[in-house]
PDB file of N, CA and C in Angstrom:
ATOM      1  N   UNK A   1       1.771  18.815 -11.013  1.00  0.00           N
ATOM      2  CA  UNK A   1       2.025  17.641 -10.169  1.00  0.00           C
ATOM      3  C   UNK A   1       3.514  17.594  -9.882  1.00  0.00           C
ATOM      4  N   UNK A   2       3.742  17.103  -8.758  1.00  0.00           N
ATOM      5  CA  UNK A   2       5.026  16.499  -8.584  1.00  0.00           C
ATOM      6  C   UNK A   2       5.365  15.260  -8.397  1.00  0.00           C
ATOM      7  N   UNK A   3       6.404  14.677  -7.983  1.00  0.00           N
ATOM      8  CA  UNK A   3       7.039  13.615  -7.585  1.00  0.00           C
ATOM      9  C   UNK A   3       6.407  13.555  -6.039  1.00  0.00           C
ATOM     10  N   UNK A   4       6.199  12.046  -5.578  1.00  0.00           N
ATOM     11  CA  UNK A   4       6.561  11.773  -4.455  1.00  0.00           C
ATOM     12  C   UNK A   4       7.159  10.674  -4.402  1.00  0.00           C
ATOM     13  N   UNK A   5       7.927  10.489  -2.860  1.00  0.00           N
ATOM     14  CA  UNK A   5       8.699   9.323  -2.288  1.00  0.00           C
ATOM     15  C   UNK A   5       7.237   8.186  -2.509  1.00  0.00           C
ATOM     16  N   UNK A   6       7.997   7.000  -2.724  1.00  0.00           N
ATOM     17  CA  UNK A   6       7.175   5.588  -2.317  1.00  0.00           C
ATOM     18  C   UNK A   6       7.862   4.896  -1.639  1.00  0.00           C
ATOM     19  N   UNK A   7       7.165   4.140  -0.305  1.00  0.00           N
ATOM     20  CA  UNK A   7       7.859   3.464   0.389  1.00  0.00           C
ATOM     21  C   UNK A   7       7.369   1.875   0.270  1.00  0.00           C
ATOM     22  N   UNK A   8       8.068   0.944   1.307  1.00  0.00           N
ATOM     23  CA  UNK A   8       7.391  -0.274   0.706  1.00  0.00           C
ATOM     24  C   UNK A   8       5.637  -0.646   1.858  1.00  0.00           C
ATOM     25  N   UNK A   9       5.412   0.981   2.614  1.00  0.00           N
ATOM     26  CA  UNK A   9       4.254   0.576   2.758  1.00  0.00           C
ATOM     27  C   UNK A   9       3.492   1.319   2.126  1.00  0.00           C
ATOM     28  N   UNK A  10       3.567   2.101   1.171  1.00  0.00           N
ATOM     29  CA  UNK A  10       2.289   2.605  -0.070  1.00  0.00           C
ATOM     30  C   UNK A  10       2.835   2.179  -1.347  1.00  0.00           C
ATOM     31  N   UNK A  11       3.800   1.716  -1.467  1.00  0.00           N
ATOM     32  CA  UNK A  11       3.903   0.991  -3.304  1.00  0.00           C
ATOM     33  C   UNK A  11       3.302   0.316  -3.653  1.00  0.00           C
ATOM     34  N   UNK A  12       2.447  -0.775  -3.062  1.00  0.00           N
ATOM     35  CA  UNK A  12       1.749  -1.865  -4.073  1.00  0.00           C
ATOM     36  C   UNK A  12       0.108  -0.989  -3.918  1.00  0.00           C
ATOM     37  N   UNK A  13      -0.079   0.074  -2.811  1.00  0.00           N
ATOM     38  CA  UNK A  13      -1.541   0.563  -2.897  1.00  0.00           C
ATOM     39  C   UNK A  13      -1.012   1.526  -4.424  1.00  0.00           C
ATOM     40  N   UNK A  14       0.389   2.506  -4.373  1.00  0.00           N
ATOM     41  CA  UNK A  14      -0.059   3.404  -5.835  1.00  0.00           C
ATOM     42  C   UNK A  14       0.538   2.741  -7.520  1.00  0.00           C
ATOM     43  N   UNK A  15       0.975   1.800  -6.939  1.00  0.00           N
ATOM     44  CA  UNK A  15       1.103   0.870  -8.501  1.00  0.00           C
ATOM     45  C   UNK A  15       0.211   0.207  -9.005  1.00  0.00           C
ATOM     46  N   UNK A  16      -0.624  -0.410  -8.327  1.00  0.00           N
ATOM     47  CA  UNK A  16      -1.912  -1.277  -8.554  1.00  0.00           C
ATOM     48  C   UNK A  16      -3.740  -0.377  -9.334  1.00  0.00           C
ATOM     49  N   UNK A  17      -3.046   1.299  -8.465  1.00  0.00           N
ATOM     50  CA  UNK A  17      -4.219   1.764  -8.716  1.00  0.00           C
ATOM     51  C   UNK A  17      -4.628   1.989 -10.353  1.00  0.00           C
ATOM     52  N   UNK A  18      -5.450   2.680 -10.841  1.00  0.00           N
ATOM     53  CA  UNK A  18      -5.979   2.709 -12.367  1.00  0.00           C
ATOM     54  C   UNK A  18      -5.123   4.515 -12.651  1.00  0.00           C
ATOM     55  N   UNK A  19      -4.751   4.067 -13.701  1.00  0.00           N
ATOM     56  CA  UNK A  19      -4.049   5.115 -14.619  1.00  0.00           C
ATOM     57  C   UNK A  19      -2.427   5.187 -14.751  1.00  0.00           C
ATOM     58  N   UNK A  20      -2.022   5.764 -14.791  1.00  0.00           N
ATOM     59  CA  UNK A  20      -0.435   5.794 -14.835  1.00  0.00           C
ATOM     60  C   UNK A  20       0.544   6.213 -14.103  1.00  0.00           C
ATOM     61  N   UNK A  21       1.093   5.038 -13.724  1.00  0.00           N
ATOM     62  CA  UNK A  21       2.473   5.176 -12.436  1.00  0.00           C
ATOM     63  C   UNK A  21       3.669   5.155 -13.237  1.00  0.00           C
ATOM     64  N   UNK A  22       4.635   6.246 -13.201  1.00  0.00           N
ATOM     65  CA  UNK A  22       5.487   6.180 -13.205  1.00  0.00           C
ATOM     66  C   UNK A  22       6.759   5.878 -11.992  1.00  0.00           C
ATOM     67  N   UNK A  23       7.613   5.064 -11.775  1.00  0.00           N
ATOM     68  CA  UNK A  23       8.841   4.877 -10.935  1.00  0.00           C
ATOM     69  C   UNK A  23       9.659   5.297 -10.658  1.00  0.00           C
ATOM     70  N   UNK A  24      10.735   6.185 -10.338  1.00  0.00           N
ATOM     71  CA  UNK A  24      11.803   6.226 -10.875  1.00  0.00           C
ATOM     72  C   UNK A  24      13.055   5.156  -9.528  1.00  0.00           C
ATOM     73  N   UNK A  25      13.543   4.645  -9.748  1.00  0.00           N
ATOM     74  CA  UNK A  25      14.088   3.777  -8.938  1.00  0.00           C
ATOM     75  C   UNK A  25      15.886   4.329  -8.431  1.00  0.00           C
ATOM     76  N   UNK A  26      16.075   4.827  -7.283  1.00  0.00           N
ATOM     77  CA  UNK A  26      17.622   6.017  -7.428  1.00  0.00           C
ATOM     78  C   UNK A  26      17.904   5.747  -6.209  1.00  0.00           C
ATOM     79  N   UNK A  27      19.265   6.708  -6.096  1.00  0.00           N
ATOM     80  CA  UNK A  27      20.021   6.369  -5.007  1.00  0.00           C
ATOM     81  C   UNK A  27      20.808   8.119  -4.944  1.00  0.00           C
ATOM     82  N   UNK A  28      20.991   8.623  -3.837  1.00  0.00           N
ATOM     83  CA  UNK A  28      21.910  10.133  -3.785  1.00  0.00           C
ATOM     84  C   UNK A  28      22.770   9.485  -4.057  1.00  0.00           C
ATOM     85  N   UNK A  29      23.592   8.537  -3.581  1.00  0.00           N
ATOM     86  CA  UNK A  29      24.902   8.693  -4.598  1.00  0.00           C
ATOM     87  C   UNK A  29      25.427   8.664  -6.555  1.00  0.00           C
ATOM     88  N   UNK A  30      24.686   8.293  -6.574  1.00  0.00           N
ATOM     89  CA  UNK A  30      24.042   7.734  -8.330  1.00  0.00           C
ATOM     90  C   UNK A  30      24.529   8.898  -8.905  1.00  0.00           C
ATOM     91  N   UNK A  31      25.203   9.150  -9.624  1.00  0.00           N
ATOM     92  CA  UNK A  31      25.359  10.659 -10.633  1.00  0.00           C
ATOM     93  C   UNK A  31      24.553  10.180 -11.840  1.00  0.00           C
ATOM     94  N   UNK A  32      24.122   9.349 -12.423  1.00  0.00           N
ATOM     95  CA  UNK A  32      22.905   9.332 -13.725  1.00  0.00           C
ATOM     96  C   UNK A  32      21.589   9.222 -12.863  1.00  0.00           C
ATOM     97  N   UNK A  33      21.245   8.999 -11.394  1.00  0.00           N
ATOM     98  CA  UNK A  33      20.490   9.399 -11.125  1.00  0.00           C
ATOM     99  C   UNK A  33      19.863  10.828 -11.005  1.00  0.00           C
ATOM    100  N   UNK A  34      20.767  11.294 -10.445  1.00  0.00           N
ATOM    101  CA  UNK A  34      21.167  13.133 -10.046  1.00  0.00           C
ATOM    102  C   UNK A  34      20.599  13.957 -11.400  1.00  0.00           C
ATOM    103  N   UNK A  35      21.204  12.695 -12.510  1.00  0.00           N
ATOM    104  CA  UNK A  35      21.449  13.813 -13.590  1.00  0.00           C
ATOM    105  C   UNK A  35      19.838  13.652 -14.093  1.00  0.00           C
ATOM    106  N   UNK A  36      19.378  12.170 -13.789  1.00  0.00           N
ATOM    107  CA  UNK A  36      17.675  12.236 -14.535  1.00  0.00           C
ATOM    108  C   UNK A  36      16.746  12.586 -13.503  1.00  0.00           C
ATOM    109  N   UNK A  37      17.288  12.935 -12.521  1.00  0.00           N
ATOM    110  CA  UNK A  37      15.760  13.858 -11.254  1.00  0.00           C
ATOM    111  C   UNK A  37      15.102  14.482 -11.902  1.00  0.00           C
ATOM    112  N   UNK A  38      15.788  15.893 -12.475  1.00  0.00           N
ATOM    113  CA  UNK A  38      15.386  17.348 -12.941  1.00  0.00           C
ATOM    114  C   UNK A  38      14.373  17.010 -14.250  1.00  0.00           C
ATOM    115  N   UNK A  39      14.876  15.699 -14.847  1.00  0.00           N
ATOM    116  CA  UNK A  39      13.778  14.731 -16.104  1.00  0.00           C
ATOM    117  C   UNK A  39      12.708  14.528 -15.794  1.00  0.00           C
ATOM    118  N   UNK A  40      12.764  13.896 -14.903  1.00  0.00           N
ATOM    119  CA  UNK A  40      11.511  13.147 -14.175  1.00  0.00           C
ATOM    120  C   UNK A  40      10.523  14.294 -13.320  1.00  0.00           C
ATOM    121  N   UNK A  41      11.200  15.145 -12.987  1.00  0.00           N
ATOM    122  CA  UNK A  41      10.738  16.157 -12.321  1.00  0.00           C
ATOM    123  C   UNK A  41       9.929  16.870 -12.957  1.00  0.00           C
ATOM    124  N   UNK A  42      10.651  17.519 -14.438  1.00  0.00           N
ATOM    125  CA  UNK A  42      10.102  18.135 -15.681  1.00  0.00           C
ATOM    126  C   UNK A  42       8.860  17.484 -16.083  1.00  0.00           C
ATOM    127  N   UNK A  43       8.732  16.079 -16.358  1.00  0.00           N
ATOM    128  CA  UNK A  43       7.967  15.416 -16.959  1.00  0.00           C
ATOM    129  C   UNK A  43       6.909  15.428 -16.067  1.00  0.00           C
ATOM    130  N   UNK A  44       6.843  15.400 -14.485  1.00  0.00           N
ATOM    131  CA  UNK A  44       5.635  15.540 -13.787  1.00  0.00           C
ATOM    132  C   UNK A  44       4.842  16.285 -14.050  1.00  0.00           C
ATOM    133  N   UNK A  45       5.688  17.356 -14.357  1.00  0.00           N
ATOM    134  CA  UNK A  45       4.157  19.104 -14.195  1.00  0.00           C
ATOM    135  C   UNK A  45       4.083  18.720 -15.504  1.00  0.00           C
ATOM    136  N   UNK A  46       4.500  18.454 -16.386  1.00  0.00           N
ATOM    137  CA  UNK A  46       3.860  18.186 -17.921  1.00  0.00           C
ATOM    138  C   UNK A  46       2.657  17.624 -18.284  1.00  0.00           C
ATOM    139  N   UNK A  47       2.539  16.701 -16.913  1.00  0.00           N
ATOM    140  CA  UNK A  47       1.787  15.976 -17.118  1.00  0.00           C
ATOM    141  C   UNK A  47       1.275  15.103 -15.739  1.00  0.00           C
ATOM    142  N   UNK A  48       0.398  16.111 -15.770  1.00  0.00           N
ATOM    143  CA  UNK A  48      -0.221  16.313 -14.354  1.00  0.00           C
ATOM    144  C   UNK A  48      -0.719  15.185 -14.098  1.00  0.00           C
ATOM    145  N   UNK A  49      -1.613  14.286 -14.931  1.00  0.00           N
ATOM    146  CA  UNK A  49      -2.625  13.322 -14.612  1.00  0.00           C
ATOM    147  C   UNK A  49      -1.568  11.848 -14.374  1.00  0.00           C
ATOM    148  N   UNK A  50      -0.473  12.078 -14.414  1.00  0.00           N
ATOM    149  CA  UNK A  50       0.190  11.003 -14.450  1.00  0.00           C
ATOM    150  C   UNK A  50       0.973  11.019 -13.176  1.00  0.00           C
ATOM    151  N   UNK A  51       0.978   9.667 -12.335  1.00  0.00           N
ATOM    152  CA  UNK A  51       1.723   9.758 -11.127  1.00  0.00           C
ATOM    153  C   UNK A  51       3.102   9.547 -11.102  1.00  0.00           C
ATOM    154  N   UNK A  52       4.127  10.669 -10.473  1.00  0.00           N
ATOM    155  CA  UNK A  52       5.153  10.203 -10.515  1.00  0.00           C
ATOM    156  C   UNK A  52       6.014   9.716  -9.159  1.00  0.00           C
ATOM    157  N   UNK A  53       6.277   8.553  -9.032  1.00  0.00           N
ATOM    158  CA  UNK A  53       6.653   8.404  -7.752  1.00  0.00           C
ATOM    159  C   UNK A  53       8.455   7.845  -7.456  1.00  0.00           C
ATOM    160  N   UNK A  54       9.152   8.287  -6.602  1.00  0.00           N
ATOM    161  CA  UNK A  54      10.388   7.804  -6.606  1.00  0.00           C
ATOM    162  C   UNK A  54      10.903   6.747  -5.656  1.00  0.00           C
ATOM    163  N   UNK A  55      11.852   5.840  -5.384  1.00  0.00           N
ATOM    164  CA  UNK A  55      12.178   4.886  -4.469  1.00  0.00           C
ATOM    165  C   UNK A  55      13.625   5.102  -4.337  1.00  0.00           C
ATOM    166  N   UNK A  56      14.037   5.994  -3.050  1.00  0.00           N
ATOM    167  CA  UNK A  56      15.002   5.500  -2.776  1.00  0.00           C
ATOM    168  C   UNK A  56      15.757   4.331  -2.590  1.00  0.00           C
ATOM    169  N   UNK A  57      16.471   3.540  -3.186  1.00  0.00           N
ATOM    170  CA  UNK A  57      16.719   2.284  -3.238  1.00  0.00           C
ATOM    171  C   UNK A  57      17.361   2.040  -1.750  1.00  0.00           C
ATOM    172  N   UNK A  58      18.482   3.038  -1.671  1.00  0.00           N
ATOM    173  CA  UNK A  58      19.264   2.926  -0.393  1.00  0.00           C
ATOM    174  C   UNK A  58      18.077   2.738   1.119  1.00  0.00           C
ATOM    175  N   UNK A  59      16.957   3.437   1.125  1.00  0.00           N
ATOM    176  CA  UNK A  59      16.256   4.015   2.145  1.00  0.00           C
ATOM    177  C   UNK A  59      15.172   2.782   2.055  1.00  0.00           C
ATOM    178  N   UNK A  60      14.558   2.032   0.937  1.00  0.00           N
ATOM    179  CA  UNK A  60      14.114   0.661   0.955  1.00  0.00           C
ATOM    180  C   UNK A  60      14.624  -0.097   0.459  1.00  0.00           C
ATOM    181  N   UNK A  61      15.598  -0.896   0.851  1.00  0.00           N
ATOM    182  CA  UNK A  61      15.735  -1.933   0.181  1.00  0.00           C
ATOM    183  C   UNK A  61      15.546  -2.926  -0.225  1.00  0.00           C
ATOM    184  N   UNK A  62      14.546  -3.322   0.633  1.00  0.00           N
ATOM    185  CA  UNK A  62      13.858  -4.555   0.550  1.00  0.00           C
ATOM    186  C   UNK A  62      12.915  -4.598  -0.743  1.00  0.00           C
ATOM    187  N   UNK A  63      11.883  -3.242  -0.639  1.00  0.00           N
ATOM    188  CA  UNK A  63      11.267  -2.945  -1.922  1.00  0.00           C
ATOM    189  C   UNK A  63      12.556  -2.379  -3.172  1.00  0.00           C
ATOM    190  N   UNK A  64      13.520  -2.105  -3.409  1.00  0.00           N
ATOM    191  CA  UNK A  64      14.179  -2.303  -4.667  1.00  0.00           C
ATOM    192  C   UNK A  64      14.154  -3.981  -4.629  1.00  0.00           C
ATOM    193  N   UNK A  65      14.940  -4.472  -3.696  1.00  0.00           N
ATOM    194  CA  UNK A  65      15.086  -6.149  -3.983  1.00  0.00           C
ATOM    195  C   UNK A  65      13.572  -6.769  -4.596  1.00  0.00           C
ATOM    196  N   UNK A  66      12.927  -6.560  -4.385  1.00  0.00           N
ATOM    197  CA  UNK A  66      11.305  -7.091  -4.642  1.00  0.00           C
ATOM    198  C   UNK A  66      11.317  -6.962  -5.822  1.00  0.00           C
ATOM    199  N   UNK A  67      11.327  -5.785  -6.372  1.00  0.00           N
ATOM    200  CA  UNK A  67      11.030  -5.206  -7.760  1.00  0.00           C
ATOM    201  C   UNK A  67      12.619  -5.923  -8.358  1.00  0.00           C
ATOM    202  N   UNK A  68      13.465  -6.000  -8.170  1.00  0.00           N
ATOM    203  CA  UNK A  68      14.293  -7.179  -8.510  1.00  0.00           C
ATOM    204  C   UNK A  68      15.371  -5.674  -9.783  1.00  0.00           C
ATOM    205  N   UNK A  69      15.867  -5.035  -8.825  1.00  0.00           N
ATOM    206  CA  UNK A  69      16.326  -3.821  -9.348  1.00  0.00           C
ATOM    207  C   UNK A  69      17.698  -4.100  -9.030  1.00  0.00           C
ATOM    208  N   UNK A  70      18.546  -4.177 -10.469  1.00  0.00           N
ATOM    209  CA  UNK A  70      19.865  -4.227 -10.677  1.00  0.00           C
ATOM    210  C   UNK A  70      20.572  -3.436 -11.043  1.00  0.00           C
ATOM    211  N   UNK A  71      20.102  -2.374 -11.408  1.00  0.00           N
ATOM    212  CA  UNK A  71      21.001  -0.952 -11.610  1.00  0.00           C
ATOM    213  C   UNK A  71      19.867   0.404 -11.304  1.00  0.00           C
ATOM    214  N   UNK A  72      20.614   0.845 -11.446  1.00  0.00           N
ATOM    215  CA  UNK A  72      20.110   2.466 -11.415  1.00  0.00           C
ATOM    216  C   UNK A  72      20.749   3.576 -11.925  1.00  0.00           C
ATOM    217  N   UNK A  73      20.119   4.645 -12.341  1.00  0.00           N
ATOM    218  CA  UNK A  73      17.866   4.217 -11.791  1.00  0.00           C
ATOM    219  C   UNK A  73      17.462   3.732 -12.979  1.00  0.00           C
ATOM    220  N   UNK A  74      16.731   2.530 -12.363  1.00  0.00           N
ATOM    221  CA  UNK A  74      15.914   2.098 -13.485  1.00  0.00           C
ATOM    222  C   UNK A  74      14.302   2.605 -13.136  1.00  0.00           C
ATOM    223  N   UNK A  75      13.358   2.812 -14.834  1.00  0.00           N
ATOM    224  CA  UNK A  75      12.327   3.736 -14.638  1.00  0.00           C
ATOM    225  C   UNK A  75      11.237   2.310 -14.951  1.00  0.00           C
ATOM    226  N   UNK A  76      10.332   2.232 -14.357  1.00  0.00           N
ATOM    227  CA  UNK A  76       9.140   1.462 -14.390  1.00  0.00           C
ATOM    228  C   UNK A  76       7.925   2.516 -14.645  1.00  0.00           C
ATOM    229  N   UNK A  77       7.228   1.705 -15.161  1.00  0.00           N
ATOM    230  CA  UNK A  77       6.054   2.328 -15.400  1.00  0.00           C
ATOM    231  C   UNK A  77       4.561   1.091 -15.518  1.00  0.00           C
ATOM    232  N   UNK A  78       3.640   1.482 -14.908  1.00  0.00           N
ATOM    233  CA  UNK A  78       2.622   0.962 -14.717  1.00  0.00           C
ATOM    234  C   UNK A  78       0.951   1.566 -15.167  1.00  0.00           C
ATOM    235  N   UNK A  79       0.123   0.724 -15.799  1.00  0.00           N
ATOM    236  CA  UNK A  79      -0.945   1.309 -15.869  1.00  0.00           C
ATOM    237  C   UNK A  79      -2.176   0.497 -15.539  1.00  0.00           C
ATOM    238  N   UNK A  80      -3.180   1.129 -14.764  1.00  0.00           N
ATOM    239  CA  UNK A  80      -3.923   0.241 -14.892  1.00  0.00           C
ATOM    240  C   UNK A  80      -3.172  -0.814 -13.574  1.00  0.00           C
ATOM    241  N   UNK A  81      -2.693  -0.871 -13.358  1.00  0.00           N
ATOM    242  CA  UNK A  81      -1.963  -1.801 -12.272  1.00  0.00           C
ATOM    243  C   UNK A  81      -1.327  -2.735 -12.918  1.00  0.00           C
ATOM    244  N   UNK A  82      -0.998  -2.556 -14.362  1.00  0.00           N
ATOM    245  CA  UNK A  82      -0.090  -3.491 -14.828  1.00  0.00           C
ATOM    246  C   UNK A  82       1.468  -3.089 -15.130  1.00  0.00           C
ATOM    247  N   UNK A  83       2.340  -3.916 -14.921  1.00  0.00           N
ATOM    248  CA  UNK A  83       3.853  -3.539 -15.611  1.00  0.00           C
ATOM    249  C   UNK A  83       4.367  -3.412 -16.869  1.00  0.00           C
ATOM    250  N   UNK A  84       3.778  -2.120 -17.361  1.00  0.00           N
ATOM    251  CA  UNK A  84       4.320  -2.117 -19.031  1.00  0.00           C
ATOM    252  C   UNK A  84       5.475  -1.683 -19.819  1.00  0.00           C
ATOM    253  N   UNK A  85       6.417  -1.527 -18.421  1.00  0.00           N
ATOM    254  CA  UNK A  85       7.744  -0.889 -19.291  1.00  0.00           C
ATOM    255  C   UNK A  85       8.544  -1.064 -18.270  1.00  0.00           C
ATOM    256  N   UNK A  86      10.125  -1.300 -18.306  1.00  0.00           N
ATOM    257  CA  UNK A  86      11.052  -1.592 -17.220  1.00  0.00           C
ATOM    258  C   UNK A  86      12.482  -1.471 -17.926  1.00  0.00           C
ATOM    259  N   UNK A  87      13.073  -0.018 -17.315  1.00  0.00           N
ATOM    260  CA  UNK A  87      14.151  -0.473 -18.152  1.00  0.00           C
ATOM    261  C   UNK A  87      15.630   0.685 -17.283  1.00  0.00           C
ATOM    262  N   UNK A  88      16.795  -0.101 -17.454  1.00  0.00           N
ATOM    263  CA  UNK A  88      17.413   1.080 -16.338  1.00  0.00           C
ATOM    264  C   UNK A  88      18.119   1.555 -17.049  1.00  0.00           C
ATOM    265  N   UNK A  89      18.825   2.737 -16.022  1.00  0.00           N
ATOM    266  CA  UNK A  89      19.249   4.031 -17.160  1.00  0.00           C
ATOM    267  C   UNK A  89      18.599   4.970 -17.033  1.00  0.00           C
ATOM    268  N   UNK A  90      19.603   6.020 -16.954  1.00  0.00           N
ATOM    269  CA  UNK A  90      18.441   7.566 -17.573  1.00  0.00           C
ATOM    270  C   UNK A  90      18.180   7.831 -18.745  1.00  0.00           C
ATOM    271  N   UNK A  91      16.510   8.214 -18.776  1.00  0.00           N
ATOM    272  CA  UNK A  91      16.009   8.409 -19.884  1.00  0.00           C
ATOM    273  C   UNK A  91      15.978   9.756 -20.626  1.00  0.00           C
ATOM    274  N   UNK A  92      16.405  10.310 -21.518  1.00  0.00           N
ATOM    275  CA  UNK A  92      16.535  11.539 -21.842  1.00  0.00           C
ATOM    276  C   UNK A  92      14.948  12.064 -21.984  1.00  0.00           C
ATOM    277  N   UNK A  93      15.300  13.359 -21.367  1.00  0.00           N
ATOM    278  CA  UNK A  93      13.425  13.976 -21.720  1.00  0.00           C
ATOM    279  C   UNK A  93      12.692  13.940 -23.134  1.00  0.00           C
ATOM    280  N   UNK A  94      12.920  13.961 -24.194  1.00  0.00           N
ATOM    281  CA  UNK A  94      11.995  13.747 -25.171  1.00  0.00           C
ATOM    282  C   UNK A  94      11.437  11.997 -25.344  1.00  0.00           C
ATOM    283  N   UNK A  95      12.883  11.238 -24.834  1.00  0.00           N
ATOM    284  CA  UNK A  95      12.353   9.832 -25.108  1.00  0.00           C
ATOM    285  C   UNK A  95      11.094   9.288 -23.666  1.00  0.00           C
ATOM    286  N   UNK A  96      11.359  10.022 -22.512  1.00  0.00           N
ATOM    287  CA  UNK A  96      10.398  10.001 -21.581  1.00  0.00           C
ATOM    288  C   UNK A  96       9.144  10.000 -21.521  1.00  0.00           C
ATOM    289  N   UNK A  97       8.959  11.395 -22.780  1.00  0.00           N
ATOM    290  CA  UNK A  97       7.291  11.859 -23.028  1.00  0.00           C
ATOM    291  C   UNK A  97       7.156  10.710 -24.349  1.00  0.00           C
ATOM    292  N   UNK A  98       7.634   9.979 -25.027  1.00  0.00           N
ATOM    293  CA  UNK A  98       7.358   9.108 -25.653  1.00  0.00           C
ATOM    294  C   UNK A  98       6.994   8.077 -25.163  1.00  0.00           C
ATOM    295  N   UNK A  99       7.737   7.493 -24.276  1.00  0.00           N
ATOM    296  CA  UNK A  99       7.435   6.769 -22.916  1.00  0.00           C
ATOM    297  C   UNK A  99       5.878   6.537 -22.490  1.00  0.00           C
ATOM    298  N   UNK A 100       5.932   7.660 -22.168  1.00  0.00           N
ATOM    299  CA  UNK A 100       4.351   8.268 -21.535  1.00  0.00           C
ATOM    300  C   UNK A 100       3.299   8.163 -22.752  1.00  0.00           C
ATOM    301  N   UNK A 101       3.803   8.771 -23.613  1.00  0.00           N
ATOM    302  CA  UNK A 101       2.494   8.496 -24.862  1.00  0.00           C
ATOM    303  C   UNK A 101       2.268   7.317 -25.151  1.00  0.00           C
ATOM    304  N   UNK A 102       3.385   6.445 -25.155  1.00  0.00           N
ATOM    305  CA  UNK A 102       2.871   4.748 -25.667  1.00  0.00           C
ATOM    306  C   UNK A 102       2.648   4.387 -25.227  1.00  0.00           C
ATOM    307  N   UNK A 103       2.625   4.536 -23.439  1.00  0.00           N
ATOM    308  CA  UNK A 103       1.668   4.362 -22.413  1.00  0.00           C
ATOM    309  C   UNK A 103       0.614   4.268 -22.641  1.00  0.00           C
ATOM    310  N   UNK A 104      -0.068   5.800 -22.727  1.00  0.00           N
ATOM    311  CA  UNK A 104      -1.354   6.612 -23.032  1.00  0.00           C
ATOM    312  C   UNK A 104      -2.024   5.381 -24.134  1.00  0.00           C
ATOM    313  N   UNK A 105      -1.307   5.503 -25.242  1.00  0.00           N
ATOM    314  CA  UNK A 105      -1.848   4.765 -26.664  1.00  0.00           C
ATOM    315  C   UNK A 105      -1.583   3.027 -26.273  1.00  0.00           C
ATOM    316  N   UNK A 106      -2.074   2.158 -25.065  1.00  0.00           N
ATOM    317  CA  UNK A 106      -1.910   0.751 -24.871  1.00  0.00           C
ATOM    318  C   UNK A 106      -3.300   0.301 -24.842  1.00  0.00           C
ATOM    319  N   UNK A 107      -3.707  -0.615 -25.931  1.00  0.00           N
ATOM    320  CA  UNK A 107      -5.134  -1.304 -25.499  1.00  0.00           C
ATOM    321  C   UNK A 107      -4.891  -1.918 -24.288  1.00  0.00           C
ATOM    322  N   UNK A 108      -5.163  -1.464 -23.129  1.00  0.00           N
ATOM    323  CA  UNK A 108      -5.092  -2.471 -21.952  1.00  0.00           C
ATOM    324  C   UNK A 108      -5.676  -3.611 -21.839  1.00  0.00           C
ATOM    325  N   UNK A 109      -7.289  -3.845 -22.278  1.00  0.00           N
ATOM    326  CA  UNK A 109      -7.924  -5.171 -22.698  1.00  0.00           C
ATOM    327  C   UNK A 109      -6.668  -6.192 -23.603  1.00  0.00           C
ATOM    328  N   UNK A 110      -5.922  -5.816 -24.994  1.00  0.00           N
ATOM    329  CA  UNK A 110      -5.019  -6.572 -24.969  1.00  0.00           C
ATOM    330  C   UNK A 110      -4.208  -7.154 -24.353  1.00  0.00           C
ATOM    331  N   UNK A 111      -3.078  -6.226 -23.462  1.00  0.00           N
ATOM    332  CA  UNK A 111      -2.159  -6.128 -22.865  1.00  0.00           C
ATOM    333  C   UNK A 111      -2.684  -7.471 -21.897  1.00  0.00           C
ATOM    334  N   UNK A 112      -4.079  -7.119 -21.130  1.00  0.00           N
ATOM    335  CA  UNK A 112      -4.205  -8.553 -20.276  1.00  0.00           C
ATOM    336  C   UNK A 112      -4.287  -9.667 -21.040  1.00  0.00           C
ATOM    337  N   UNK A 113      -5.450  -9.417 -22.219  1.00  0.00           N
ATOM    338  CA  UNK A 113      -4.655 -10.928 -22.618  1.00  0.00           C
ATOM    339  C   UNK A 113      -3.850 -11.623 -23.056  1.00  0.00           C
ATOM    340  N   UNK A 114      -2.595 -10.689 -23.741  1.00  0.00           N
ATOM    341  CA  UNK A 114      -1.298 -11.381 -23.792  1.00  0.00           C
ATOM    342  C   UNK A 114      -0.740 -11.780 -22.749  1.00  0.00           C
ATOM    343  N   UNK A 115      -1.233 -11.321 -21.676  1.00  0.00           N
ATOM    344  CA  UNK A 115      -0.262 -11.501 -20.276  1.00  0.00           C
ATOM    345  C   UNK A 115      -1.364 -13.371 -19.330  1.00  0.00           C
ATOM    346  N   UNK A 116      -2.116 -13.011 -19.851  1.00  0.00           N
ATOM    347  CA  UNK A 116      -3.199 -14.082 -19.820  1.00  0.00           C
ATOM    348  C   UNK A 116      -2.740 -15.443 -20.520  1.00  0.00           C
ATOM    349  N   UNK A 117      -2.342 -14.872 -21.838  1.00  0.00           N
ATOM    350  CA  UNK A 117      -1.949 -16.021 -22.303  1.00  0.00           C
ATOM    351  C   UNK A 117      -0.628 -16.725 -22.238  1.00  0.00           C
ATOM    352  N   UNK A 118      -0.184 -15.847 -22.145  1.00  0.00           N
ATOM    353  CA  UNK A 118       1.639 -16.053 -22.385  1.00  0.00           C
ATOM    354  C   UNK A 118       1.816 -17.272 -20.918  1.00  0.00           C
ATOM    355  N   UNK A 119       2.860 -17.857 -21.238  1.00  0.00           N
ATOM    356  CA  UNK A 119       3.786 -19.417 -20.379  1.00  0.00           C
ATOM    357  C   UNK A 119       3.740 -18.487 -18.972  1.00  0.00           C
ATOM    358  N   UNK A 120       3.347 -19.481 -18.422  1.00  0.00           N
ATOM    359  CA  UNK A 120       4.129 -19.218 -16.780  1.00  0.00           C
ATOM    360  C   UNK A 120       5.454 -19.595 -16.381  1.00  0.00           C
TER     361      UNK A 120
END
């Protein structure tokens, strides 16, 4: 697998869908972006069943503003169509595939109902 671009007219169809979205949220000028591509890149073919998708921030901005993105790149991740991880910065490749496994290992039936229950 690889990476693809997301724009803000297919992001809410491949974040919402069932299984695992990864984000990566960047900009060409970004040098810790630059430097976590080849990461994120790596981590795709690793792991084929998992989607990896990128957002130029510069090229949408409206969708970074949405997602309410204050630095970069920050990496999101989604499963199931839910938001289970958000955090900016590059992620070094071993902590990535950890990333991904505690993904993998989430009772999602929980996950909704903490999110069910928790304050609005």
């Amino acid at each position: 697998m690889s990476t693809r671009a997301l724009t803000k007219d297919d992001f809410q169809d491949v974040v919402t869908g069932e299984g695992i979205v990864l984000v990566d949220f960047w900009a060409a000028w970004c040098g810790p972006c630059r430097m976590f591509a080849p990461v994120f890149e790596a981590a795709s073919e690793r792991h084929p069943d998992v989607v990896f998708g990128k957002v130029d921030t510069e090229a949408q901005p409206e969708l970074s503003a949405a997602a309410g993105i204050r630095s970069i790149p920050t990496l999101m991740v989604f499963r199931d169509g839910v938001l289970v991880f958000s955090q900016p910065g590059a992620v070094p490749d071993d902590a990535l595939d950890q990333v991904i496994a505690a993904v993998r290992g989430l009772d999602m039936d929980a996950v909704r109902a903490e999110l069910e229950a928790a304050p609005r």
